[in-house]
C-alpha atoms as a PDB file:
ATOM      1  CA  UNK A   1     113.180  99.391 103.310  1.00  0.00           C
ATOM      2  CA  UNK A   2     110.304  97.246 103.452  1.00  0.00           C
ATOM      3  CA  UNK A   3     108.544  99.103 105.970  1.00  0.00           C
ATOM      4  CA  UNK A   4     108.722 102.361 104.241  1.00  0.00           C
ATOM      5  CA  UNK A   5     107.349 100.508 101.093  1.00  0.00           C
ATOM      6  CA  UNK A   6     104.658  99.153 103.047  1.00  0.00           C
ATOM      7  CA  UNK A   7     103.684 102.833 104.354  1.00  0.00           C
ATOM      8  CA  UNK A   8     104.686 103.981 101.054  1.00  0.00           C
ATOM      9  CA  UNK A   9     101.672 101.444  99.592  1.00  0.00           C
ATOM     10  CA  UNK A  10      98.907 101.212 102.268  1.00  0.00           C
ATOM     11  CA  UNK A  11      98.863 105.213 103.785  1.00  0.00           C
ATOM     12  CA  UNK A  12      97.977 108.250 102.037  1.00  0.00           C
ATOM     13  CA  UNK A  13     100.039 110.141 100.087  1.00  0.00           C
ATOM     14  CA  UNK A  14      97.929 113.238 100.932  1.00  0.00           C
ATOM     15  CA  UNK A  15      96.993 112.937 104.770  1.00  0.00           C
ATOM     16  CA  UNK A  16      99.538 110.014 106.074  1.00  0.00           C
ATOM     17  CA  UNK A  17      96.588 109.409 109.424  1.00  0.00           C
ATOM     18  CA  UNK A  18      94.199 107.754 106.401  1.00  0.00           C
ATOM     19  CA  UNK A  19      94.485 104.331 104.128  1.00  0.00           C
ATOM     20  CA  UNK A  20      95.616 105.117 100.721  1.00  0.00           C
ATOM     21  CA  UNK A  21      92.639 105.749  97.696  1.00  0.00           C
ATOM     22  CA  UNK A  22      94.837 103.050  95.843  1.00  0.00           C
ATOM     23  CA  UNK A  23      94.234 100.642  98.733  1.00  0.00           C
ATOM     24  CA  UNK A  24      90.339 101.315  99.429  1.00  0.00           C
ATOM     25  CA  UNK A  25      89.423 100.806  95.995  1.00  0.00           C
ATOM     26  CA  UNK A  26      91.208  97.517  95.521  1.00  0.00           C
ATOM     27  CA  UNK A  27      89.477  96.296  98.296  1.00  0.00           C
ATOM     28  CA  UNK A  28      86.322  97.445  96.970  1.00  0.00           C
ATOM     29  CA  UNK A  29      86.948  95.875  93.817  1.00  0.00           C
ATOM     30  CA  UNK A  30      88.533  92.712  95.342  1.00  0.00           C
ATOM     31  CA  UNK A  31      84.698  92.426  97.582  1.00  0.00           C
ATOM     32  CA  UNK A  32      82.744  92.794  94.067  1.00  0.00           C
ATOM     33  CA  UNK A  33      84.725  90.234  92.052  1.00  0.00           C
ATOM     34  CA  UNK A  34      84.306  88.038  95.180  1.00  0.00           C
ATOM     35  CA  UNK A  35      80.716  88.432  95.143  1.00  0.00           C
ATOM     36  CA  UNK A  36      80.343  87.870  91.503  1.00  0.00           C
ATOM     37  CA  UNK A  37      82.084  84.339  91.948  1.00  0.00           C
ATOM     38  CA  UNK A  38      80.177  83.515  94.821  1.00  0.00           C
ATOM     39  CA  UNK A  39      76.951  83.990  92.598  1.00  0.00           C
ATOM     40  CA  UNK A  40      75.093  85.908  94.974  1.00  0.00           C
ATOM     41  CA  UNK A  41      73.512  87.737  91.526  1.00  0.00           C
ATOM     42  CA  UNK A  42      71.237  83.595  91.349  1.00  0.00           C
ATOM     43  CA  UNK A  43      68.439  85.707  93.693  1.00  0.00           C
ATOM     44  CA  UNK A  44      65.334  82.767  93.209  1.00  0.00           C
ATOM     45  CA  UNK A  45      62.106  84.200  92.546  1.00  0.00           C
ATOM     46  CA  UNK A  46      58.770  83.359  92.079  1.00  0.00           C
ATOM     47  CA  UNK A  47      58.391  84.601  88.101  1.00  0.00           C
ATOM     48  CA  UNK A  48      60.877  84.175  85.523  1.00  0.00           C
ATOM     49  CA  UNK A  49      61.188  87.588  84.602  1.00  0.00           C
ATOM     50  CA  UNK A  50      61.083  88.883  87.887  1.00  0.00           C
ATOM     51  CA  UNK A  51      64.484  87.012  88.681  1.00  0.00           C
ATOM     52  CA  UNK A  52      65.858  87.773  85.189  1.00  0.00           C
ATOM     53  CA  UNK A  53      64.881  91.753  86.079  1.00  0.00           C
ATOM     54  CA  UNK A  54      67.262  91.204  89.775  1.00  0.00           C
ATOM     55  CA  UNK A  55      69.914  89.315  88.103  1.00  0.00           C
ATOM     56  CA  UNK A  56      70.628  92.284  85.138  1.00  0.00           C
ATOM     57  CA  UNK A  57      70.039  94.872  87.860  1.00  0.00           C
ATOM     58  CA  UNK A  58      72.887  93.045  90.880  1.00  0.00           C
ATOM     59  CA  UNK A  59      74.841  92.914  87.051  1.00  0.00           C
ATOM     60  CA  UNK A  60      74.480  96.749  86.403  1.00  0.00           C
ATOM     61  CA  UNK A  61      75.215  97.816  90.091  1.00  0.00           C
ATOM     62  CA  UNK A  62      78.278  95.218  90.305  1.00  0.00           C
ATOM     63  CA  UNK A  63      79.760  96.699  86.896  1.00  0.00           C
ATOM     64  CA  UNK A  64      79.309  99.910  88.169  1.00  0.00           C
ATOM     65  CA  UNK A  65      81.170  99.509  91.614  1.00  0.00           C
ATOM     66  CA  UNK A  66      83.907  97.460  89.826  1.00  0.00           C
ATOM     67  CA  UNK A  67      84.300 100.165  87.624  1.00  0.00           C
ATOM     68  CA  UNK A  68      84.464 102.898  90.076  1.00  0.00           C
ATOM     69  CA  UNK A  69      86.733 100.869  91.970  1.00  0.00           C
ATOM     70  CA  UNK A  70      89.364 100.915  89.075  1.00  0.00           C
ATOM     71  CA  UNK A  71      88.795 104.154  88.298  1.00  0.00           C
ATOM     72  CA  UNK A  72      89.575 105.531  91.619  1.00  0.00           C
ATOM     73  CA  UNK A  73      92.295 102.879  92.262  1.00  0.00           C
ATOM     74  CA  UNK A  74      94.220 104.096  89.217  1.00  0.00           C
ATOM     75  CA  UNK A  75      93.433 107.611  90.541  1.00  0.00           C
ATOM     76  CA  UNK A  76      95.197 106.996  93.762  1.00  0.00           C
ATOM     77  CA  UNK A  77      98.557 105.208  92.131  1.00  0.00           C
ATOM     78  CA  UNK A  78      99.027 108.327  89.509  1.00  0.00           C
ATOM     79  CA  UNK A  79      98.550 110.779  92.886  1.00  0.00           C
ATOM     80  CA  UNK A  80     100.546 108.679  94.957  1.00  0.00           C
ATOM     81  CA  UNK A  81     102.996 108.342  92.099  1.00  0.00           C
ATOM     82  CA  UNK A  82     103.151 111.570  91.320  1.00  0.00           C
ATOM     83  CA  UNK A  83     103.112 113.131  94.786  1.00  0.00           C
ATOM     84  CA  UNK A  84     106.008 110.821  95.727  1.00  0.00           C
ATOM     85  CA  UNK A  85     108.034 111.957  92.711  1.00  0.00           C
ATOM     86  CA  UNK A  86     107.439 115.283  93.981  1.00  0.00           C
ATOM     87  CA  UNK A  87     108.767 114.613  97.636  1.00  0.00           C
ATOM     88  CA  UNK A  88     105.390 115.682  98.707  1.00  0.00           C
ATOM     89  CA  UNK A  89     103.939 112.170 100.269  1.00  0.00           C
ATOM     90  CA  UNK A  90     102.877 112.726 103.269  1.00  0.00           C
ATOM     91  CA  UNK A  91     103.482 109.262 104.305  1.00  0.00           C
ATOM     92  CA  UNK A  92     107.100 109.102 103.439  1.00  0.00           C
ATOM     93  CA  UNK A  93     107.892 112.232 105.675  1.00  0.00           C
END
């Protein structure tokens, strides 16, 4: 039971050979948050303005990947979801 959950979770439910959408863009998420609490956005720079420029920019792109990367994760539950409920997961088969 637990091993056809865990296929169930981590393959995916369109081509069973490839990690699940769900999975990727947890990860993807889980690798921006992790950045953002490390603080690698502090980038030291000569000018003032010049580091406040960087740190708004890193801010933009990490909002933007985080965002994408819940987007696309709650994509890939509703398809895996829903292709389950239709018996059509190709990693349950």
């Amino acid at each position: 039971m637990l091993k056809t959950f865990w296929r169930w979770l981590v393959y995916s439910s369109a081509d069973a050979n490839k990690f699940s959408l769900t999975v990727k863009a947890v990860l993807i998420g889980a690798l921006t948050f992790a950045t953002t609490l490390a603080g690698f956005a502090q980038v030291q720079l000569p000018t003032e303005q010049l580091t406040v420029l960087v740190d708004q920019l890193i801010f933009v792109l990490q909002t933007f990947i985080g965002l994408c990367a819940g987007i696309t994760a709650v994509y890939g539950a509703i398809r895996k979801l829903s292709l389950t409920y239709l018996g059509e997961n190709a990693a349950l088969k």
